[in-house]
N, C-alpha and C. Protein backbone atom coordinates (compact mmCIF):
# COMPACT_ATOMS: atom_id res chain seq x y z
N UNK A 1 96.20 66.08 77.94
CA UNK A 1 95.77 66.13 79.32
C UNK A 1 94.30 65.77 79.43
N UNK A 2 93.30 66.84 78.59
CA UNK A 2 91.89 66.20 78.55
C UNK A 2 92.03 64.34 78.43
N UNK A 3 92.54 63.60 77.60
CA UNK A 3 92.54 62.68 77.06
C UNK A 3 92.93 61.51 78.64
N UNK A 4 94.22 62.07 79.34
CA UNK A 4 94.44 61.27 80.18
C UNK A 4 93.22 61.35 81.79
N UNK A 5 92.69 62.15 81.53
CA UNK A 5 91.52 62.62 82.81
C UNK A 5 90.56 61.86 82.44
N UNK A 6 90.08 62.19 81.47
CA UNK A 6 88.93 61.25 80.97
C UNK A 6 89.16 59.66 80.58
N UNK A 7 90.19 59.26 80.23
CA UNK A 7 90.07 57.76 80.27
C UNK A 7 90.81 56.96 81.68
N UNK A 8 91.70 57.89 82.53
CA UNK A 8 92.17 57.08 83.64
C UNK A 8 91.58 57.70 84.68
N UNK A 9 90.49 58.66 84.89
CA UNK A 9 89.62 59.60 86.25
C UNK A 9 88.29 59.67 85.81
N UNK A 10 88.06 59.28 84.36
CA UNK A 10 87.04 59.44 84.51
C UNK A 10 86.14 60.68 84.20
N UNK A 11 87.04 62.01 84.23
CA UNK A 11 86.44 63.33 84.45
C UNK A 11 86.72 64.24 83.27
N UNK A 12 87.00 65.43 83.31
CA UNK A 12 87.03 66.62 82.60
C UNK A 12 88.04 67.06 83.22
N UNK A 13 88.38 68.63 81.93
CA UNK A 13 89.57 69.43 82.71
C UNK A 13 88.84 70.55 83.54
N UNK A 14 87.91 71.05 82.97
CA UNK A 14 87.12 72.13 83.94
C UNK A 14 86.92 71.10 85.23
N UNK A 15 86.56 70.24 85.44
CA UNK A 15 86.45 69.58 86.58
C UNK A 15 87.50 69.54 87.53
N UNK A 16 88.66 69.01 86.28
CA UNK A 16 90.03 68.99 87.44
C UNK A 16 90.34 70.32 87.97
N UNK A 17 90.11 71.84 87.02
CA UNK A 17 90.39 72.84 87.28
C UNK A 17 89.68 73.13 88.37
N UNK A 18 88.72 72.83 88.63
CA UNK A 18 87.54 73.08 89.69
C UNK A 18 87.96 72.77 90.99
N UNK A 19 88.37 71.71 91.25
CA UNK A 19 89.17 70.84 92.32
C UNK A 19 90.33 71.35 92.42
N UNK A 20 91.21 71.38 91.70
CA UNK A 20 92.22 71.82 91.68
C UNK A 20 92.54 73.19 93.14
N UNK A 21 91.49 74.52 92.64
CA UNK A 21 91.25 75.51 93.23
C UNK A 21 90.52 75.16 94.22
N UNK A 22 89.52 74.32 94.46
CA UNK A 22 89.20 73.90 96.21
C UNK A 22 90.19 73.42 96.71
N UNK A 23 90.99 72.73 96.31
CA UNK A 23 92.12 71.75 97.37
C UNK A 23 93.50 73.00 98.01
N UNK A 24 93.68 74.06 97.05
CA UNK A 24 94.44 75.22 97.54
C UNK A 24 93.47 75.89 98.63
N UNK A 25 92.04 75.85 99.03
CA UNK A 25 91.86 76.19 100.21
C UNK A 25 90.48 75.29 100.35
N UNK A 26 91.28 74.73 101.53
CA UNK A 26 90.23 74.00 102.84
C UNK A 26 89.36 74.51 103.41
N UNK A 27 89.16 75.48 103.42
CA UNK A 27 87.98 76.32 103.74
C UNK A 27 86.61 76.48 103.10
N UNK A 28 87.06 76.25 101.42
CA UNK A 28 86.31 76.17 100.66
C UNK A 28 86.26 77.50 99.87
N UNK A 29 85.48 77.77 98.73
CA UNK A 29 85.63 79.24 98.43
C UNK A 29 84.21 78.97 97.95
N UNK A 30 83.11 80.46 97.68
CA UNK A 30 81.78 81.08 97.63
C UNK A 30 81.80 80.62 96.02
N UNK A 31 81.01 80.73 95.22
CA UNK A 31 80.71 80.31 94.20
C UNK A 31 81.13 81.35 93.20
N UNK A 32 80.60 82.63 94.08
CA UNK A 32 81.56 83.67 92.60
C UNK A 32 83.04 83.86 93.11
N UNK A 33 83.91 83.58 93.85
CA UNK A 33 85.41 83.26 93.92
C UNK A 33 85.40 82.13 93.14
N UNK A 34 84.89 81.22 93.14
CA UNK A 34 85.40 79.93 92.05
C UNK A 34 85.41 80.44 90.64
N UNK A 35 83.99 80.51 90.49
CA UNK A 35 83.71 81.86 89.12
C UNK A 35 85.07 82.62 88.88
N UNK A 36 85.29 83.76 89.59
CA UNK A 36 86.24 84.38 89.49
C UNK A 36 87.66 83.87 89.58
N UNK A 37 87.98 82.63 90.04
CA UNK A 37 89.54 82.30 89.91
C UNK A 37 89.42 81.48 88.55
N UNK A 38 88.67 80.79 88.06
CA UNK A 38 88.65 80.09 87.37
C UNK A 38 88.52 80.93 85.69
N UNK A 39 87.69 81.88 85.79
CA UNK A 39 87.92 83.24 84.88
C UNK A 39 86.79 82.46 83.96
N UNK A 40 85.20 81.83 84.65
CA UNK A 40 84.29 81.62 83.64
C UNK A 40 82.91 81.83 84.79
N UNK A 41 81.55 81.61 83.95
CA UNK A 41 80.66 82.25 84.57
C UNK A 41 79.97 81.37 85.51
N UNK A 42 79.56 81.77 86.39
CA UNK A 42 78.54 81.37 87.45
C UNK A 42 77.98 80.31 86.81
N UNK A 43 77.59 80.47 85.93
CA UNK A 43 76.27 79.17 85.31
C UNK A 43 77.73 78.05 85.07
N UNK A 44 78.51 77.97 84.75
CA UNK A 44 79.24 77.09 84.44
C UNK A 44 79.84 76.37 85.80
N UNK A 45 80.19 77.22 86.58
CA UNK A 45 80.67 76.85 88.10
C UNK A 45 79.28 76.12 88.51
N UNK A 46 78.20 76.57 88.39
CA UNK A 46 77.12 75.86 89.24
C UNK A 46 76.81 73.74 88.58
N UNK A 47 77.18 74.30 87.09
CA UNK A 47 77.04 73.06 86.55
C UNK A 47 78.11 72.35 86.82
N UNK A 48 79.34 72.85 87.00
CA UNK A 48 80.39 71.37 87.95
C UNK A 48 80.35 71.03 88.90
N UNK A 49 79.66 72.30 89.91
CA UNK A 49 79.75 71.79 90.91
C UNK A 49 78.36 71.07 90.88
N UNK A 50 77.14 71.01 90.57
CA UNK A 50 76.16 70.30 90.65
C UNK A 50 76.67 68.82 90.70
N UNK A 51 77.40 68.34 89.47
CA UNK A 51 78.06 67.18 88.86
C UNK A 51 78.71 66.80 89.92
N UNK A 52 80.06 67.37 91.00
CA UNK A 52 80.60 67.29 91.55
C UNK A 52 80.35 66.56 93.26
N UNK A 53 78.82 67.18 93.47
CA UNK A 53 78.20 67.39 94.83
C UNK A 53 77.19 65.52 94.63
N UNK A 54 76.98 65.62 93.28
CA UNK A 54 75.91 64.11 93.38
C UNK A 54 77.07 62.90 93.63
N UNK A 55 78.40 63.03 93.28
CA UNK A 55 79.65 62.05 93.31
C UNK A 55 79.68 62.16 94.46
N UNK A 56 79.26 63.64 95.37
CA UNK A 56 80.30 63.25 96.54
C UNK A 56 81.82 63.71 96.88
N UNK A 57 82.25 64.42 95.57
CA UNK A 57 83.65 64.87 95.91
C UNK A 57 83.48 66.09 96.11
N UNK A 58 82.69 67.01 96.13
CA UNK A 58 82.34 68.01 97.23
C UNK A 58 80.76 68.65 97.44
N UNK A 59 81.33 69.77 98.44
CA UNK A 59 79.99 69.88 99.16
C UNK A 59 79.56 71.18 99.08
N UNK A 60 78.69 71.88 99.38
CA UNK A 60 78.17 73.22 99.12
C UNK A 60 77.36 73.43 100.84
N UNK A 61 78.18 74.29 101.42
CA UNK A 61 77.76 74.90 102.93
C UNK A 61 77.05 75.94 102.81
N UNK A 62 76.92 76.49 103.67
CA UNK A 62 75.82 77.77 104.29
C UNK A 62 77.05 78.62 104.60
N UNK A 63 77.06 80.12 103.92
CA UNK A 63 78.45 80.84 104.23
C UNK A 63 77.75 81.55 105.63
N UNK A 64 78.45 81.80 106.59
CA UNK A 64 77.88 81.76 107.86
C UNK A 64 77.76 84.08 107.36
N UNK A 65 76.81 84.69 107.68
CA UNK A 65 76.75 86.04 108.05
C UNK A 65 75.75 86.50 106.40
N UNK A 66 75.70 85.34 105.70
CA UNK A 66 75.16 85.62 104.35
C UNK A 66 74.42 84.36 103.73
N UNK A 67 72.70 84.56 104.05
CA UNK A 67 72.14 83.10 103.79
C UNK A 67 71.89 83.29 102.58
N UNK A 68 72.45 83.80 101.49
CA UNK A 68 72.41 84.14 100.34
C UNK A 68 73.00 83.20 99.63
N UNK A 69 74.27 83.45 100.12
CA UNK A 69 76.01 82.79 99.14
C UNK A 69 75.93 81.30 99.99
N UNK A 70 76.54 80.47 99.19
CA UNK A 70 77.25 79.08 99.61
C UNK A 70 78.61 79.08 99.26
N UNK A 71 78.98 78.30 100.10
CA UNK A 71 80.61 78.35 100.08
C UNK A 71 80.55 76.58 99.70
N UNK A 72 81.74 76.45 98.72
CA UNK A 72 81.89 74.43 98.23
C UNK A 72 83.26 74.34 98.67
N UNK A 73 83.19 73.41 98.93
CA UNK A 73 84.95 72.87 99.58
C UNK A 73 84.58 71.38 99.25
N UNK A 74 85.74 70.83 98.59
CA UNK A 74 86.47 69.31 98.78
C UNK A 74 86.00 68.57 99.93
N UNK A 75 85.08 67.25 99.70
CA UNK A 75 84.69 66.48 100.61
C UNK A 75 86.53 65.72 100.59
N UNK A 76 85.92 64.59 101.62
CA UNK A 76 87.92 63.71 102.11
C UNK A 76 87.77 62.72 100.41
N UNK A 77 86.89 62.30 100.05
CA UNK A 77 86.57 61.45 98.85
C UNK A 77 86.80 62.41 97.75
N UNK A 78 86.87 63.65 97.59
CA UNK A 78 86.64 64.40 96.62
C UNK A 78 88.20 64.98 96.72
N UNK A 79 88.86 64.95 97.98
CA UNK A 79 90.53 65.53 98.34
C UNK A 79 91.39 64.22 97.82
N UNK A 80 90.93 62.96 97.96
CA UNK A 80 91.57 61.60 97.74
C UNK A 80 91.84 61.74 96.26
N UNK A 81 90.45 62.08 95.30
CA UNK A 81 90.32 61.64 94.15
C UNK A 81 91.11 62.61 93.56
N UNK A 82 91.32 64.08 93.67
CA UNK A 82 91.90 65.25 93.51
C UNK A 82 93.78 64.30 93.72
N UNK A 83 93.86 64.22 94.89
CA UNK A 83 95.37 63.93 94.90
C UNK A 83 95.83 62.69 93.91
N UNK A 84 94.97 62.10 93.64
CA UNK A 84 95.50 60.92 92.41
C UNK A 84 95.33 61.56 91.20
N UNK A 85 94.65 62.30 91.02
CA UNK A 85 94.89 63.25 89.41
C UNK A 85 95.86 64.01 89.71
N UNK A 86 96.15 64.82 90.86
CA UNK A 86 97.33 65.98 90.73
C UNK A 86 98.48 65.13 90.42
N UNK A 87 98.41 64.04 91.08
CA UNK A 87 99.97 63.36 90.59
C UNK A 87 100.34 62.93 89.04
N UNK A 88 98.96 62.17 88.99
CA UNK A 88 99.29 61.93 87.13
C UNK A 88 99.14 63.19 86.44
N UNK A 89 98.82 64.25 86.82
CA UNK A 89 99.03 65.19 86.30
C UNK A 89 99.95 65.93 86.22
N UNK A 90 100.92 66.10 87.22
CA UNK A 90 102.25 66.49 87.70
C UNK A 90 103.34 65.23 86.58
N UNK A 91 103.09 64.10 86.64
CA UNK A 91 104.11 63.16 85.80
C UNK A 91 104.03 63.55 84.76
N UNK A 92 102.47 64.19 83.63
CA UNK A 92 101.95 63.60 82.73
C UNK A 92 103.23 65.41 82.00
N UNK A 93 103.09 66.44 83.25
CA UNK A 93 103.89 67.95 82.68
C UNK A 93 105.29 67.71 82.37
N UNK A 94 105.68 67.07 83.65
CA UNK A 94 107.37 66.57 83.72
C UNK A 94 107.26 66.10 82.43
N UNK A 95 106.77 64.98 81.82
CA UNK A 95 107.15 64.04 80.65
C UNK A 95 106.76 65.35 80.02
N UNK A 96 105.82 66.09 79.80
CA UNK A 96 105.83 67.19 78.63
C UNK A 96 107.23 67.81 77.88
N UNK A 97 107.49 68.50 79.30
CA UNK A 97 108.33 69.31 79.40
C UNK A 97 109.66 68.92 79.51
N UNK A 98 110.19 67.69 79.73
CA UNK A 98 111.49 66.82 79.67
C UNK A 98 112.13 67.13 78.12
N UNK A 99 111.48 67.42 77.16
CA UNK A 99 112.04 67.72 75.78
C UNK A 99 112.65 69.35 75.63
N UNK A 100 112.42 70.31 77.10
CA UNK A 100 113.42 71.40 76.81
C UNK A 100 114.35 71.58 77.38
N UNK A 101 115.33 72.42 77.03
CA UNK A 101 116.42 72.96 77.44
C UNK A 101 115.86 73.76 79.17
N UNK A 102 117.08 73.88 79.69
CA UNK A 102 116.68 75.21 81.00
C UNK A 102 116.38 76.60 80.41
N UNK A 103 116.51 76.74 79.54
CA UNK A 103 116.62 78.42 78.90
C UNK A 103 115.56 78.24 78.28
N UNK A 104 114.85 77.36 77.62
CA UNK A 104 113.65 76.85 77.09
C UNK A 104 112.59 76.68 78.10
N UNK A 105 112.99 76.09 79.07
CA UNK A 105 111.79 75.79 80.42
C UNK A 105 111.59 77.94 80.88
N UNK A 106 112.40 78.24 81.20
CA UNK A 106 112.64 79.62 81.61
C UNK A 106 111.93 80.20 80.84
N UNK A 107 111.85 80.68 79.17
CA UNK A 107 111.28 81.01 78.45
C UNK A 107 109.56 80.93 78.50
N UNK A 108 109.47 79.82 78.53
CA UNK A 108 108.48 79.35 78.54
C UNK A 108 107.56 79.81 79.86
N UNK A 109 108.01 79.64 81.16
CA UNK A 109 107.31 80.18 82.18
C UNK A 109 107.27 81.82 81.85
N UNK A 110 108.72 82.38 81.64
CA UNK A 110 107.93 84.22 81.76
C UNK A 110 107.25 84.33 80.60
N UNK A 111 106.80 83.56 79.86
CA UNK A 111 105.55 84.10 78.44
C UNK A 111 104.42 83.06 79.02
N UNK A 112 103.98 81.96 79.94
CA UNK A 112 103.22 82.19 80.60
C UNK A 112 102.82 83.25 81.71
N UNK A 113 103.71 83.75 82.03
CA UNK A 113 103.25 84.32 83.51
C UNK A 113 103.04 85.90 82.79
N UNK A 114 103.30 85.90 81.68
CA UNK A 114 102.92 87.45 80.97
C UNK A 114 101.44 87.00 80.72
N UNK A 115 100.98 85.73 80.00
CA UNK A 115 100.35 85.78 79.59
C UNK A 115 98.64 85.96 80.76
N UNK A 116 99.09 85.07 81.97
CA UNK A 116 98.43 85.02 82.17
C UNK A 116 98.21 86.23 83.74
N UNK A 117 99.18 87.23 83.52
CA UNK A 117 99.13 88.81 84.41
C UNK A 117 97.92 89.25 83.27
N UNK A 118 98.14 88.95 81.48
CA UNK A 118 97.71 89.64 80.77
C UNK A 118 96.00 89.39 80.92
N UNK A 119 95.69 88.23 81.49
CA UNK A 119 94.37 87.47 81.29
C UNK A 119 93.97 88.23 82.54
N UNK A 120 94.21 88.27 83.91
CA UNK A 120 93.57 88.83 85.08
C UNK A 120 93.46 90.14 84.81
N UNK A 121 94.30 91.09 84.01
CA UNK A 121 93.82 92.37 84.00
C UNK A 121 92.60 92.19 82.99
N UNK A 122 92.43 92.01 81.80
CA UNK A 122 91.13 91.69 81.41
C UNK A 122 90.26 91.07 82.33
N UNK A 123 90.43 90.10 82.94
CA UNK A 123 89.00 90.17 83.46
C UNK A 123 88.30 91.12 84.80
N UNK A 124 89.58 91.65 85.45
CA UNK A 124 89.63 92.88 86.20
C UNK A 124 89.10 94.25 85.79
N UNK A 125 89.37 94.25 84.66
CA UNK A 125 88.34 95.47 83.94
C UNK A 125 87.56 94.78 83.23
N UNK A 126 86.57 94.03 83.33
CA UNK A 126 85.77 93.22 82.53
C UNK A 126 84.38 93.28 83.87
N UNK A 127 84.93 92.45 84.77
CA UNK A 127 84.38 92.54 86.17
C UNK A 127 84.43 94.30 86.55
N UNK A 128 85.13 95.04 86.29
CA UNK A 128 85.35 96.20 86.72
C UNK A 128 83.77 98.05 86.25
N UNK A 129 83.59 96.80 85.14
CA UNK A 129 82.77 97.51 83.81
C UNK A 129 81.55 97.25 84.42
């Protein structure tokens, strides 16, 4: 996946991950919600999105009641470029995953979805501490 981002987009996977989670909301989300969905630190969110904001594929607002926080949301150039990776990215899983069985695909999702209930409670008591 790294391999196909970077030679046909151009980009990274923290990048795509980055986008990824703006394009699920149009609204945009504050910098420690990105932080926090993404499950890495502020300094790292600030450095994609820095990268992100000089391209143009998104933007960093004024969160209205808090001149503190900024909120980043997906510019239309930054939603365009997002929807041509989600697709080759969507083909690139299908072809992954075309080599299992249904009881194999099944498998496979509930030991992700353990795994990754298992990852939010760590960082829920991590953040919690």
């Amino acid at each position: 996946m790294r391999n196909l981002l970077r030679l046909r987009f151009g980009t990274t996977l923290p990048r795509f991950d980055l986008m990824s989670r703006l394009e699920r909301y149009p609204e945009g989300l504050k910098m420690k919600e990105l932080s926090h969905h993404l499950m890495v630190t502020g300094g790292n969110v600030t450095g994609i999105v820095d990268q992100l904001v000089r391209e143009r594929l998104v933007e960093r607002l004024p969160e209205p009641g808090d001149r503190r926080a900024l909120r980043v949301r997906l510019t239309r150039a930054g939603d365009e470029a997002f929807g041509k990776m989600a697709r080759a990215h969507e083909e690139w899983i299908v072809s992954v995953l075309s080599g299992l069985s249904r009881k194999e695909h099944a498998e496979l999702f509930r030991l992700l979805a353990k795994v990754k209930s298992h990852a939010l409670e760590i960082t829920e008591r991590k953040d919690g501490a």
